[in-house]
N, C-alpha and C. Protein backbone atom coordinates (compact mmCIF):
# COMPACT_ATOMS: atom_id res chain seq x y z
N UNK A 1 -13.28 16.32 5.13
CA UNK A 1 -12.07 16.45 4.36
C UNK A 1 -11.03 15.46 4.88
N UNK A 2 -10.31 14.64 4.14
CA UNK A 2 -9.63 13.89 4.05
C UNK A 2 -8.30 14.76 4.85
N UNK A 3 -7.62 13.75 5.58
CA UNK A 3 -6.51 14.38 6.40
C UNK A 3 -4.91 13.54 5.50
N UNK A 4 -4.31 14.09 4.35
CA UNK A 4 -3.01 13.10 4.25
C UNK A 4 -1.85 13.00 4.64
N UNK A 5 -1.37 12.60 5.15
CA UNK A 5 0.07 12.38 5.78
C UNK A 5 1.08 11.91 5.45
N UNK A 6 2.40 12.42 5.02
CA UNK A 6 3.30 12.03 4.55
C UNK A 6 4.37 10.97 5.79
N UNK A 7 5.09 9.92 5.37
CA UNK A 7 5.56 9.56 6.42
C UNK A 7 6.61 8.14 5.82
N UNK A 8 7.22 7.81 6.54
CA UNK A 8 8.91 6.87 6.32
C UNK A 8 8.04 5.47 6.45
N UNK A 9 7.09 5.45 7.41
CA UNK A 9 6.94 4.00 8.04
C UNK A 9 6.81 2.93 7.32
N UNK A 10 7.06 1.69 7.32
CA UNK A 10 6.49 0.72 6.70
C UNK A 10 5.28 0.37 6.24
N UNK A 11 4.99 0.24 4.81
CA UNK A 11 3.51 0.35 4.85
C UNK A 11 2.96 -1.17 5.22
N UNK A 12 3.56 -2.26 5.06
CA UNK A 12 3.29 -3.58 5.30
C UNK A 12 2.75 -3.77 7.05
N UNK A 13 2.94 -2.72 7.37
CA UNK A 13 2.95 -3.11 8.96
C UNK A 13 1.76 -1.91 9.56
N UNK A 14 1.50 -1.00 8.97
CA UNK A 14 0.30 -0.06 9.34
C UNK A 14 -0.90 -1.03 9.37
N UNK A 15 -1.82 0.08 10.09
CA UNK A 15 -3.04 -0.64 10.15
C UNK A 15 -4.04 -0.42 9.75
N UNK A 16 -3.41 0.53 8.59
CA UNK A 16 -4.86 0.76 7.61
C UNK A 16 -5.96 -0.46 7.22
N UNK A 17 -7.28 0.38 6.91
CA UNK A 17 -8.04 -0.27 6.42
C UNK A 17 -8.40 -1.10 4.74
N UNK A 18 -7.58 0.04 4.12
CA UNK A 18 -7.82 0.64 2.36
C UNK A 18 -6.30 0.15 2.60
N UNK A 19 -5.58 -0.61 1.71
CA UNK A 19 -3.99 -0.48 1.15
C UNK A 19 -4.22 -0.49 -0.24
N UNK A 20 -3.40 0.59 -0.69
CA UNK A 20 -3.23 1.70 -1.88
C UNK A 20 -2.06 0.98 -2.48
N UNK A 21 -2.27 0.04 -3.89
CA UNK A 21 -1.00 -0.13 -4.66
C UNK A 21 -1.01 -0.13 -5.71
N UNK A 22 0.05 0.54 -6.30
CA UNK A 22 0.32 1.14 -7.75
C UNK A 22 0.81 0.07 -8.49
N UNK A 23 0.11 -0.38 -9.62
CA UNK A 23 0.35 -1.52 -10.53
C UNK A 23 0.37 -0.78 -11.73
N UNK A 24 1.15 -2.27 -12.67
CA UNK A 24 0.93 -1.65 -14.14
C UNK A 24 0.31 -3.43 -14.88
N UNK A 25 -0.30 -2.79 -15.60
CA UNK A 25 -1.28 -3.99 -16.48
C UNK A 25 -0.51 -4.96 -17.15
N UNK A 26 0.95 -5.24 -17.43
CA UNK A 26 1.27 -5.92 -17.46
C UNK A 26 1.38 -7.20 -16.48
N UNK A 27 1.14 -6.75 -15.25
CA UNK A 27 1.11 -8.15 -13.98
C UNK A 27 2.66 -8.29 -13.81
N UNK A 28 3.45 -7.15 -13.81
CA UNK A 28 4.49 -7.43 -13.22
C UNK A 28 5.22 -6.62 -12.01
N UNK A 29 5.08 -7.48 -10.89
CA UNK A 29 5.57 -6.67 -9.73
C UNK A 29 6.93 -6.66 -9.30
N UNK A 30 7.82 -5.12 -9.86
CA UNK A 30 9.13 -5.66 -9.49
C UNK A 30 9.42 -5.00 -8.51
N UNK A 31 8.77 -3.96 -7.44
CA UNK A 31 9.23 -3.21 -6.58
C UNK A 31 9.21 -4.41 -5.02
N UNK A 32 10.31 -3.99 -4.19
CA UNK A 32 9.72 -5.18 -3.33
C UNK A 32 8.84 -5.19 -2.64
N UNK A 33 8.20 -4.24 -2.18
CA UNK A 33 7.37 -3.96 -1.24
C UNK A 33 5.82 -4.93 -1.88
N UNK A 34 6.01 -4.60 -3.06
CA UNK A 34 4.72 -4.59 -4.19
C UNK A 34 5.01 -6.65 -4.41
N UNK A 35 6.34 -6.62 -4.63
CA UNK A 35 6.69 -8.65 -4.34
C UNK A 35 6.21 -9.20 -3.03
N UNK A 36 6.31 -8.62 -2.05
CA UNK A 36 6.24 -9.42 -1.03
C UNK A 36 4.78 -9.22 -0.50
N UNK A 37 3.88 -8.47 -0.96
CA UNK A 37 1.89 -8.49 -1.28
C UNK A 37 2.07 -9.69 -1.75
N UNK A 38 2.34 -10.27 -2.93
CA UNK A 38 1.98 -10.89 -3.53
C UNK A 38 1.89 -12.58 -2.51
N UNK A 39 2.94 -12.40 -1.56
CA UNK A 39 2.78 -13.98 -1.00
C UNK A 39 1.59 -13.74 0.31
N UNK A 40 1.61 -12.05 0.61
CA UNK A 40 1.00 -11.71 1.91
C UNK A 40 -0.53 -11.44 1.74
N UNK A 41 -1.11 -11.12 0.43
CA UNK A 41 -2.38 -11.44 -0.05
C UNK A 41 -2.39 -11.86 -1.11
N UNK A 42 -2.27 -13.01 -1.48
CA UNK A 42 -2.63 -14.24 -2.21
C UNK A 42 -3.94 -14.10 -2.95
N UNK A 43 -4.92 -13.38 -2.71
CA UNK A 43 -6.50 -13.62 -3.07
C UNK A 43 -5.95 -12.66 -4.14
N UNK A 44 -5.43 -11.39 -3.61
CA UNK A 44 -5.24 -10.51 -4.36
C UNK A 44 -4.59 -10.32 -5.54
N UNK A 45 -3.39 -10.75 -5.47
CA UNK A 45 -2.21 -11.32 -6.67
C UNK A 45 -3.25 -12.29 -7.48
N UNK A 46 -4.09 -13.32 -7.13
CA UNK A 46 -4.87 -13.95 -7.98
C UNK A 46 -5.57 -13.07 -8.90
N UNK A 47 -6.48 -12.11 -8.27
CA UNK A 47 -7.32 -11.88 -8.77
C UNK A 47 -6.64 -10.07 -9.88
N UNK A 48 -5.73 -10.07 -9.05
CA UNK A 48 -4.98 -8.58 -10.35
C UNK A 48 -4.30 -9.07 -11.79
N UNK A 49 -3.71 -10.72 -11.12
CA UNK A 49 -2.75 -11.27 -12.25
C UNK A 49 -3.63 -11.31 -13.25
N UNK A 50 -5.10 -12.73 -12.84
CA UNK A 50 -5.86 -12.59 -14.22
C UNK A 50 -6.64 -11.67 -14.71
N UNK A 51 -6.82 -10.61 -14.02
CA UNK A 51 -7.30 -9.58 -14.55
C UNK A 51 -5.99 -8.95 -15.91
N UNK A 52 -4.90 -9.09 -15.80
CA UNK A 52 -3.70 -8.73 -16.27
C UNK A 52 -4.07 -10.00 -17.61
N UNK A 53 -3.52 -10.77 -17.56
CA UNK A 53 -3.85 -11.83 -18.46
C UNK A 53 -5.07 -11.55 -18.99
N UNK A 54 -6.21 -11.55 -18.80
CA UNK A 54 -7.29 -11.47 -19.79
C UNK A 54 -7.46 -9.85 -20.35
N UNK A 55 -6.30 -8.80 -19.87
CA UNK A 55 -6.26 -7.84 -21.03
C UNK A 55 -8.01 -7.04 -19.97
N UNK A 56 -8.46 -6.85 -18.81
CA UNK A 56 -9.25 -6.56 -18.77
C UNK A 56 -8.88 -5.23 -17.35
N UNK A 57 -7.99 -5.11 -17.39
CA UNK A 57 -7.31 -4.03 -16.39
C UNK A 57 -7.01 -2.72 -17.40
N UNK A 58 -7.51 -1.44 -17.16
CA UNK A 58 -6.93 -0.24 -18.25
C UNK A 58 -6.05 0.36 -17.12
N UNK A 59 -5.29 0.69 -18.33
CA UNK A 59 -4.50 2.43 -17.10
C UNK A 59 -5.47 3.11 -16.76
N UNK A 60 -5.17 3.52 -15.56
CA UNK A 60 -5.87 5.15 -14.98
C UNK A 60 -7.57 4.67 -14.32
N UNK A 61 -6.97 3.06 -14.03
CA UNK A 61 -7.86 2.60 -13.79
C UNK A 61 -7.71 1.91 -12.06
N UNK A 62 -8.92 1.43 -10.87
CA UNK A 62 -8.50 1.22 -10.05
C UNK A 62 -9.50 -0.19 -9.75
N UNK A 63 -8.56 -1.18 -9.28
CA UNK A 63 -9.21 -2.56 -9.41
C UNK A 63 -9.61 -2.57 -7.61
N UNK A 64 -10.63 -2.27 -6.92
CA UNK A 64 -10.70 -2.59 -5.65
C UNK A 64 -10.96 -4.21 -5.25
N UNK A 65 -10.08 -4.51 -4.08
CA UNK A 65 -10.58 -6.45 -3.22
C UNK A 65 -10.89 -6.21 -2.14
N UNK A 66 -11.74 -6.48 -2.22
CA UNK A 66 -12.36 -7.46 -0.43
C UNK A 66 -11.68 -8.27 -0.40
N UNK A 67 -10.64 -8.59 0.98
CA UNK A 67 -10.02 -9.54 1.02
C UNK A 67 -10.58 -10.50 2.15
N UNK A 68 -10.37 -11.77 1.70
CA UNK A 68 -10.84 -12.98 2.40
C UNK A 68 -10.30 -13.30 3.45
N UNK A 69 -10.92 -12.93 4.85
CA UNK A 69 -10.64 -12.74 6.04
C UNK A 69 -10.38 -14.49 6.23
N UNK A 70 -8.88 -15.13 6.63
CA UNK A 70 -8.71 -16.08 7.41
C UNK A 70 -9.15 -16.62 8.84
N UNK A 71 -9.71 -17.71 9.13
CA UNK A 71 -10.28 -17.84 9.92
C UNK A 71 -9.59 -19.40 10.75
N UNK A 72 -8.73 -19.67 10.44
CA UNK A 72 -7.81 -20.64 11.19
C UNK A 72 -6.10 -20.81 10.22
N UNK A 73 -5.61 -21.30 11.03
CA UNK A 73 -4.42 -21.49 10.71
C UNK A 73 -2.90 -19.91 11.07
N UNK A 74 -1.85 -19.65 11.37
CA UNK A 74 -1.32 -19.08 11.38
C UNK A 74 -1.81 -17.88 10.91
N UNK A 75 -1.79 -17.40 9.80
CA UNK A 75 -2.71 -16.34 9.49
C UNK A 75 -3.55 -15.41 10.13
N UNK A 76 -4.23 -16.64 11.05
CA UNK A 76 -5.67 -15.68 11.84
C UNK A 76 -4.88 -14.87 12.75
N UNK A 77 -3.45 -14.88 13.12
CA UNK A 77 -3.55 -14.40 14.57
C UNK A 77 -3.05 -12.68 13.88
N UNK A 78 -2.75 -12.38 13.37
CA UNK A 78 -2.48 -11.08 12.86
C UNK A 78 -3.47 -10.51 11.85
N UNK A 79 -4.69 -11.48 11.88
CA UNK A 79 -5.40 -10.58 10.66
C UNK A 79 -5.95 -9.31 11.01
N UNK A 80 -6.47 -8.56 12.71
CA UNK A 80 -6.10 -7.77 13.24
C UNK A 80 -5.40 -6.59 12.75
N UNK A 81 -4.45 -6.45 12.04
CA UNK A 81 -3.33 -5.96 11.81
C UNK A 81 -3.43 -5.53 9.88
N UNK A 82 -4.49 -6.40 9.45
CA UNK A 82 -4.50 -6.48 7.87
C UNK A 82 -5.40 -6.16 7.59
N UNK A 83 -5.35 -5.24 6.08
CA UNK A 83 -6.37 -4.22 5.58
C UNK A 83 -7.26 -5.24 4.98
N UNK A 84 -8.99 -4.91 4.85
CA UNK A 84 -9.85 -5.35 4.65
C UNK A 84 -10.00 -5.05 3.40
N UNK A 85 -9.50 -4.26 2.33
CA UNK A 85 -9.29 -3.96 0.72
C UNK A 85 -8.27 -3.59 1.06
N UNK A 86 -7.40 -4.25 -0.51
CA UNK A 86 -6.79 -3.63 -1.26
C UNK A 86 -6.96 -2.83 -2.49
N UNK A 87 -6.53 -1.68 -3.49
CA UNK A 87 -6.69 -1.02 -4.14
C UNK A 87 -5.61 -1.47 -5.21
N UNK A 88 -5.59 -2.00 -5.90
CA UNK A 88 -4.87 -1.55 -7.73
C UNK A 88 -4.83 -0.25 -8.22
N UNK A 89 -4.38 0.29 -8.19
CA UNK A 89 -4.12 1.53 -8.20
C UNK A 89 -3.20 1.20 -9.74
N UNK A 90 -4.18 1.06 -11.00
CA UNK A 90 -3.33 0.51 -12.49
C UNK A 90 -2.60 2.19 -13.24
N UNK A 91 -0.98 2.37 -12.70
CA UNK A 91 -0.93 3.51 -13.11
C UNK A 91 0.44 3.74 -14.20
N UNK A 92 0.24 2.64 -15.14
CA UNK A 92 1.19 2.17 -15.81
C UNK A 92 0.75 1.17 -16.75
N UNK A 93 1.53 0.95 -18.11
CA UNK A 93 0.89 0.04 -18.80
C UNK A 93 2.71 -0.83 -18.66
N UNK A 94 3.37 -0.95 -18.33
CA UNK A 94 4.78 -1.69 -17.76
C UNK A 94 5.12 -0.99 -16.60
N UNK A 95 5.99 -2.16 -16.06
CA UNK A 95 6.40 -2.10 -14.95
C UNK A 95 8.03 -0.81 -15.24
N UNK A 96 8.63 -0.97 -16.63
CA UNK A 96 9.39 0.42 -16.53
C UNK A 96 9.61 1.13 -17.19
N UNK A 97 8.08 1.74 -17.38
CA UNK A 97 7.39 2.76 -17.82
C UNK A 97 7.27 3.70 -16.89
N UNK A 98 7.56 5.09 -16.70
CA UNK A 98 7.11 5.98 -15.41
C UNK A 98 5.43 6.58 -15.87
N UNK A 99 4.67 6.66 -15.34
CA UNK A 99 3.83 7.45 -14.87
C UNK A 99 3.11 8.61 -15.30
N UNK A 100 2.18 8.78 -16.39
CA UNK A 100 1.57 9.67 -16.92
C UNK A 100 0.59 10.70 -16.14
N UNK A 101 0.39 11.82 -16.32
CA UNK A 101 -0.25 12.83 -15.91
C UNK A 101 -1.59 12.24 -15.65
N UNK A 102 -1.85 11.63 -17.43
CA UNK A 102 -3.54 11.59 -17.45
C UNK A 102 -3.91 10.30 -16.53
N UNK A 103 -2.65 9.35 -16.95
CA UNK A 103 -3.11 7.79 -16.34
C UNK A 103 -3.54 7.97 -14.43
N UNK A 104 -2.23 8.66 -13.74
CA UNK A 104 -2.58 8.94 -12.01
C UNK A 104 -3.62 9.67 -12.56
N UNK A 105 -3.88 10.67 -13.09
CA UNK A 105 -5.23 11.09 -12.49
C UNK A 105 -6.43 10.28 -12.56
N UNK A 106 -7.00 9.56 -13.25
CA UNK A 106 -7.47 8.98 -13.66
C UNK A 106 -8.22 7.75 -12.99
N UNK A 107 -6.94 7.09 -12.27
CA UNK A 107 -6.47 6.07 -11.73
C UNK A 107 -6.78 6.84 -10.19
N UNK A 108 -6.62 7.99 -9.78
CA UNK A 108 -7.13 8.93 -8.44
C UNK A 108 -8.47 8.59 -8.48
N UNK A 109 -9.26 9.47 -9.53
CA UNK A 109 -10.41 9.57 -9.74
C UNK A 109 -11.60 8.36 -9.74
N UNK A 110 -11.04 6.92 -10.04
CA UNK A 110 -11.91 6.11 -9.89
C UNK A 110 -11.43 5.19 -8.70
N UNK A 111 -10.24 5.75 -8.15
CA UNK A 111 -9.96 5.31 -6.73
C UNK A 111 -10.65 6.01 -5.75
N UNK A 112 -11.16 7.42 -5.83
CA UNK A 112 -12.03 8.39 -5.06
C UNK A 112 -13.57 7.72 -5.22
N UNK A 113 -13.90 7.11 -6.53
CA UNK A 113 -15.59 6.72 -6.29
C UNK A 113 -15.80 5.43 -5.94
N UNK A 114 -14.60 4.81 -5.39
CA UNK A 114 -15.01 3.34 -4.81
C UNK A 114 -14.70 3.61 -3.31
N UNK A 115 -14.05 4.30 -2.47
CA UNK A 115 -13.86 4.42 -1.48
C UNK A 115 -14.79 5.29 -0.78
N UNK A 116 -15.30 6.59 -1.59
CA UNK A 116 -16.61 6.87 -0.97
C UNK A 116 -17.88 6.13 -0.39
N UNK A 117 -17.97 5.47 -0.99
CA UNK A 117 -19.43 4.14 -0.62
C UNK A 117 -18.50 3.65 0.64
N UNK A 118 -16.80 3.11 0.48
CA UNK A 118 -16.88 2.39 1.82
C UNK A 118 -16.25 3.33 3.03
N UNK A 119 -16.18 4.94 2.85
CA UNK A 119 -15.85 5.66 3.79
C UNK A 119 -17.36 5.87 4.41
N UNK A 120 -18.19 6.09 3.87
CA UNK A 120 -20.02 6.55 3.76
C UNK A 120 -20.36 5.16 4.82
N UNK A 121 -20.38 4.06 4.36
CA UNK A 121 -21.54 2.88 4.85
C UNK A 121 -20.15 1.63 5.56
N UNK A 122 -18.87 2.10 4.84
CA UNK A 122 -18.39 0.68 5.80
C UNK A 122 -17.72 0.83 6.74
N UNK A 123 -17.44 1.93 7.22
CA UNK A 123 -16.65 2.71 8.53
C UNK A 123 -15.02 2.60 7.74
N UNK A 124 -15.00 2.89 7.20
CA UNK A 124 -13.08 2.94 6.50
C UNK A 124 -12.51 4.43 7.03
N UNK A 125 -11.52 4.71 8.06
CA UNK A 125 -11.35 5.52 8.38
C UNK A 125 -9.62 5.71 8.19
N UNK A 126 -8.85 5.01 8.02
CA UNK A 126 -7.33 4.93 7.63
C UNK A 126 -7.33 3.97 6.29
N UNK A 127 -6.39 4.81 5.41
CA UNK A 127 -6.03 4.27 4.24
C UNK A 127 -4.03 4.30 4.07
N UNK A 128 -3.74 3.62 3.38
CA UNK A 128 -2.20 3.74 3.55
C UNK A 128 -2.29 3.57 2.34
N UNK A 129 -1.29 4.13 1.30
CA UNK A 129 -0.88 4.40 -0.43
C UNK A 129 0.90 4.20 -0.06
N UNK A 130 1.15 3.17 -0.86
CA UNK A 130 2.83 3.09 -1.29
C UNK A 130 2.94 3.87 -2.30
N UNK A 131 3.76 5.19 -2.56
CA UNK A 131 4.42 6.18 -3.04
C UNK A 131 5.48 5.55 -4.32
N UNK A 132 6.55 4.35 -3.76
CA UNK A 132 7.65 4.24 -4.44
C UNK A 132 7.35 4.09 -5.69
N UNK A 133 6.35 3.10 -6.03
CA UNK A 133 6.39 2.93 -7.88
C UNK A 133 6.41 4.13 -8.43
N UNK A 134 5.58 5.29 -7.88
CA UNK A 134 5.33 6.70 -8.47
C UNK A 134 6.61 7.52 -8.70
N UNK A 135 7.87 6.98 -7.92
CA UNK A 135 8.71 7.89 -7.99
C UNK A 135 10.36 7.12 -8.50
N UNK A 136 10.29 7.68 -10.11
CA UNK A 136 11.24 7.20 -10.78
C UNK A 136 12.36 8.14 -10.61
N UNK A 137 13.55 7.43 -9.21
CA UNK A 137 14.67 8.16 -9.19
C UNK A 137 15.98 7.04 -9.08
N UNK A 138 15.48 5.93 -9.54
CA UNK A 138 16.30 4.86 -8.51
C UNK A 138 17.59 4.90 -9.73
N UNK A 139 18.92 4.38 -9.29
CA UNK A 139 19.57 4.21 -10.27
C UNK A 139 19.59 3.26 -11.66
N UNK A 140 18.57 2.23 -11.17
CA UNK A 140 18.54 1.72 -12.42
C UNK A 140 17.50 1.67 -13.06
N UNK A 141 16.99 2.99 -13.18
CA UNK A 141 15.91 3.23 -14.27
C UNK A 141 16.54 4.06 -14.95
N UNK A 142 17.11 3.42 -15.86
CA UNK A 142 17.60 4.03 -16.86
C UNK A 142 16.79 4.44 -18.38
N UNK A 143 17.38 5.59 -18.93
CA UNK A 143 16.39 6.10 -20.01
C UNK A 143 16.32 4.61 -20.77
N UNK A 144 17.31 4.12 -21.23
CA UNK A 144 16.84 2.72 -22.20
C UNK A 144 15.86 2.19 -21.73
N UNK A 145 15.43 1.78 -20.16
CA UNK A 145 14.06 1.15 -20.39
C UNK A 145 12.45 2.17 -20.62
N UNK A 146 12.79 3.88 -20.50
CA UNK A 146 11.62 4.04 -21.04
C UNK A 146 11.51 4.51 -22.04
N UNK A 147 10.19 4.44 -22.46
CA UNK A 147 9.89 4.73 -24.14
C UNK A 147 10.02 6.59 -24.31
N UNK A 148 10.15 6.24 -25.49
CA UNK A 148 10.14 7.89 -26.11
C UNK A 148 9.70 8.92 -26.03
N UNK A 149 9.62 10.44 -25.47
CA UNK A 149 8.52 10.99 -24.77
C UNK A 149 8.46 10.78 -23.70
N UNK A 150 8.73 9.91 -22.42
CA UNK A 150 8.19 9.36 -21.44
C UNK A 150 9.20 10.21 -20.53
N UNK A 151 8.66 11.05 -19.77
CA UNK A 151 9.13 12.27 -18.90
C UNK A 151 8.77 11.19 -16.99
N UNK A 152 9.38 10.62 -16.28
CA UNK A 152 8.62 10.38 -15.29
C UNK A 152 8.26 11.86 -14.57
N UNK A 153 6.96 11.25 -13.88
CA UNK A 153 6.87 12.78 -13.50
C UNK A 153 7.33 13.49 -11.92
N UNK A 154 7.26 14.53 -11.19
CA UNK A 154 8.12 15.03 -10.37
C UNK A 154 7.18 14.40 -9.24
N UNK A 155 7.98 14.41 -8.23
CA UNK A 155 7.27 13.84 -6.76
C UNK A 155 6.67 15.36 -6.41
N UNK A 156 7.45 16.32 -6.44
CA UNK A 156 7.14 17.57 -5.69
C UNK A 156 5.98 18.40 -6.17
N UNK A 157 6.27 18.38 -7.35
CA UNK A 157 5.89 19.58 -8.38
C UNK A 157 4.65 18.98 -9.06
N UNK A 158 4.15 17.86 -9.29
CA UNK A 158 3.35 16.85 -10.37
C UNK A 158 2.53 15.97 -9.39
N UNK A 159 3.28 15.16 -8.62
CA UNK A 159 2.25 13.43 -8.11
C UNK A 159 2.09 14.22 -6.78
N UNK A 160 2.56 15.08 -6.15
CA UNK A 160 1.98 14.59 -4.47
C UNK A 160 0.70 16.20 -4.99
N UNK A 161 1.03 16.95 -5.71
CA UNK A 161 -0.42 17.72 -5.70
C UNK A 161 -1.21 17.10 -6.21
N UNK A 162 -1.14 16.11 -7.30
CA UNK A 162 -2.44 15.53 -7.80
C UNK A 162 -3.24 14.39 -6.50
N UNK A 163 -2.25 13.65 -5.92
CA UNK A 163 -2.65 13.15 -4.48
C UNK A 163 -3.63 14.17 -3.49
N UNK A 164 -3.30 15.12 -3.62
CA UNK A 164 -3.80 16.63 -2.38
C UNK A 164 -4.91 16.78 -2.94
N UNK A 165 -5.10 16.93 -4.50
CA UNK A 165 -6.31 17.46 -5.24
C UNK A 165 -7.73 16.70 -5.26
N UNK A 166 -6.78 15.37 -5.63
CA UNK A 166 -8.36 14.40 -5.51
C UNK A 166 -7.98 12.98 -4.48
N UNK A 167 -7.62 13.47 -3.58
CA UNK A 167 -7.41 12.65 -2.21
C UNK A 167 -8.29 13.45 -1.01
N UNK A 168 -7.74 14.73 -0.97
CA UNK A 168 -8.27 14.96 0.31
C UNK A 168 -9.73 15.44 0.09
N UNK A 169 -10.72 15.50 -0.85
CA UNK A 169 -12.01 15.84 -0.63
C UNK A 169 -12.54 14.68 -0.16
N UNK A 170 -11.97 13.35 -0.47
CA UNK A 170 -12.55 12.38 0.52
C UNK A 170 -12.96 12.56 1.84
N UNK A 171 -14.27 12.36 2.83
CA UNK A 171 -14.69 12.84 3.79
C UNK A 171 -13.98 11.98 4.86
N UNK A 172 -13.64 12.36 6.17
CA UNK A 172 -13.44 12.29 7.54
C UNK A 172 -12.46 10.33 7.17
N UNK A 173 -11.46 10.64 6.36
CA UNK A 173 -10.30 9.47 6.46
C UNK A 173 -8.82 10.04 6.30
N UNK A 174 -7.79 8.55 7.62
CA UNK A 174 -6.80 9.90 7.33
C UNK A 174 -5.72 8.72 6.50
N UNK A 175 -5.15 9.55 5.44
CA UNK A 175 -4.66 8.44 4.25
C UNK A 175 -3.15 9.49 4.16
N UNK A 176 -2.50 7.63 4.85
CA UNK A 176 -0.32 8.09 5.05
C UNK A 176 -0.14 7.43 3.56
N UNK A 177 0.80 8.51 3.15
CA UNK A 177 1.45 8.56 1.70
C UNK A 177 2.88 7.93 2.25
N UNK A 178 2.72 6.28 1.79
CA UNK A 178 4.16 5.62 2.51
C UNK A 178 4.98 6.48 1.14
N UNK A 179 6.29 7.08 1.59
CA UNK A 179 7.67 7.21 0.59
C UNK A 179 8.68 6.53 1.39
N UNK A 180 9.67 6.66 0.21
CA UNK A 180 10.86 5.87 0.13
C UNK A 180 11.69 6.98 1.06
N UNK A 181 12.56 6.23 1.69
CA UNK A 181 13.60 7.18 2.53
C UNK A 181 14.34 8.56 1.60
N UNK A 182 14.77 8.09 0.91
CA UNK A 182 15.37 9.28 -0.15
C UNK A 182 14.40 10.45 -0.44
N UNK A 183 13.24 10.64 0.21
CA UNK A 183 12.37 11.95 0.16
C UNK A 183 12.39 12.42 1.56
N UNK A 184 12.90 13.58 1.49
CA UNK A 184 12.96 14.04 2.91
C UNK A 184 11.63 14.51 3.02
N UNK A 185 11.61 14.44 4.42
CA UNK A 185 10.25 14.68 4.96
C UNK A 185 10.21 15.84 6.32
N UNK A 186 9.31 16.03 6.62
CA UNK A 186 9.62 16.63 8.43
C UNK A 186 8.58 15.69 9.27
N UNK A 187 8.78 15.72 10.22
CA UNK A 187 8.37 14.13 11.17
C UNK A 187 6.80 14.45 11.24
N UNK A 188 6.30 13.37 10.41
CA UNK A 188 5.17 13.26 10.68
C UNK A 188 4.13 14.76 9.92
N UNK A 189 4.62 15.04 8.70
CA UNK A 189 4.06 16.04 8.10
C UNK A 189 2.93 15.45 7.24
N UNK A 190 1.92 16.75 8.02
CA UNK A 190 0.35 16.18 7.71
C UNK A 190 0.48 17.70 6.72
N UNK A 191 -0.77 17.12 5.08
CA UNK A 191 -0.80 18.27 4.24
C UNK A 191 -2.01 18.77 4.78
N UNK A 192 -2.05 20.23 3.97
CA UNK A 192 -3.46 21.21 4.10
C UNK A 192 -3.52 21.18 2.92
């Protein structure tokens, strides 16, 4: 059983194996955390953008990379430090659009059957997931940019149980749920 952990830290700087990021199929990254991937895995931003462009990314869908381990130049000396996949985590069809029930689950669910094979055979034992796209509270998401119907959904009550539900049956990995400071937490609170 999967161990998850809620926590403040930076996710750019953990040392997970798996990094967990929430995209939307348009190919537009406006959160910063989610901007500054883009210069820090390069293979990756390549390979999500044209997936975005050729219309071949769905919601509720999860794009896994092997990322291309550097082997000279500046780069090498921290690769140490940098996750061996990243996850697309496609849970949006715009960037300010909030977040459908069916799409995260969805987008859980085929994030749970690619990480099994590499929790099983590739030793993946820490995963880190950025939280913020999931949680529409910021001041300038305003109702004009979302569409009609479009409820974002609750951090408390909605996204972190669907996280608990089909996160932790994953076997023997322990996966920190990076949030944004504005969610209080208690230090270092691990779920059951």
């Amino acid at each position: 059983m999967a161990i998850l952990q809620l926590t403040h830290d930076p996710i750019l700087t953990s040392n997970a194996q798996v990094l967990v990021l929430p995209v939307n199929t348009a190919g537009t990254l406006l959160d910063p955390v989610l901007t500054r991937t883009k210069t820090l895995y390069p293979d990756n931003y390549q390979r999500y953008h044209r997936a975005c462009r050729d219309s071949s990314l769905l919601v509720g869908s999860c794009l896994l990379h092997k990322r291309q381990r550097e082997s000279a130049g500046l780069g090498a000396s921290s690769n140490g430090n940098q996750p061996s996949y990243i996850a697309n985590l496609v849970i949006s069809d715009h960037p300010y659009h909030p977040t459908r029930e069916q799409w995260l689950t969805a987008a859980l669910l085929d994030l749970q059957q690619q990480l099994l094979p590499l929790i099983r055979y590739r030793g993946i034992r820490k995963i880190a997931l950025l939280t913020r796209p999931l949680i529409f509270n910021n001041p300038q998401d305003s109702e004009a940019k979302n569409p009609p119907n479009a409820v974002p959904l609750d951090w408390h009550s909605e996204t972190l149980p669907l996280f608990i539900r089909h996160l932790q049956v994953l076997p023997k990995v322990r996966i920190d749920l990076h949030l944004p400071k504005n969610i209080a937490l208690e230090a270092n609170q691990t779920l059951n």
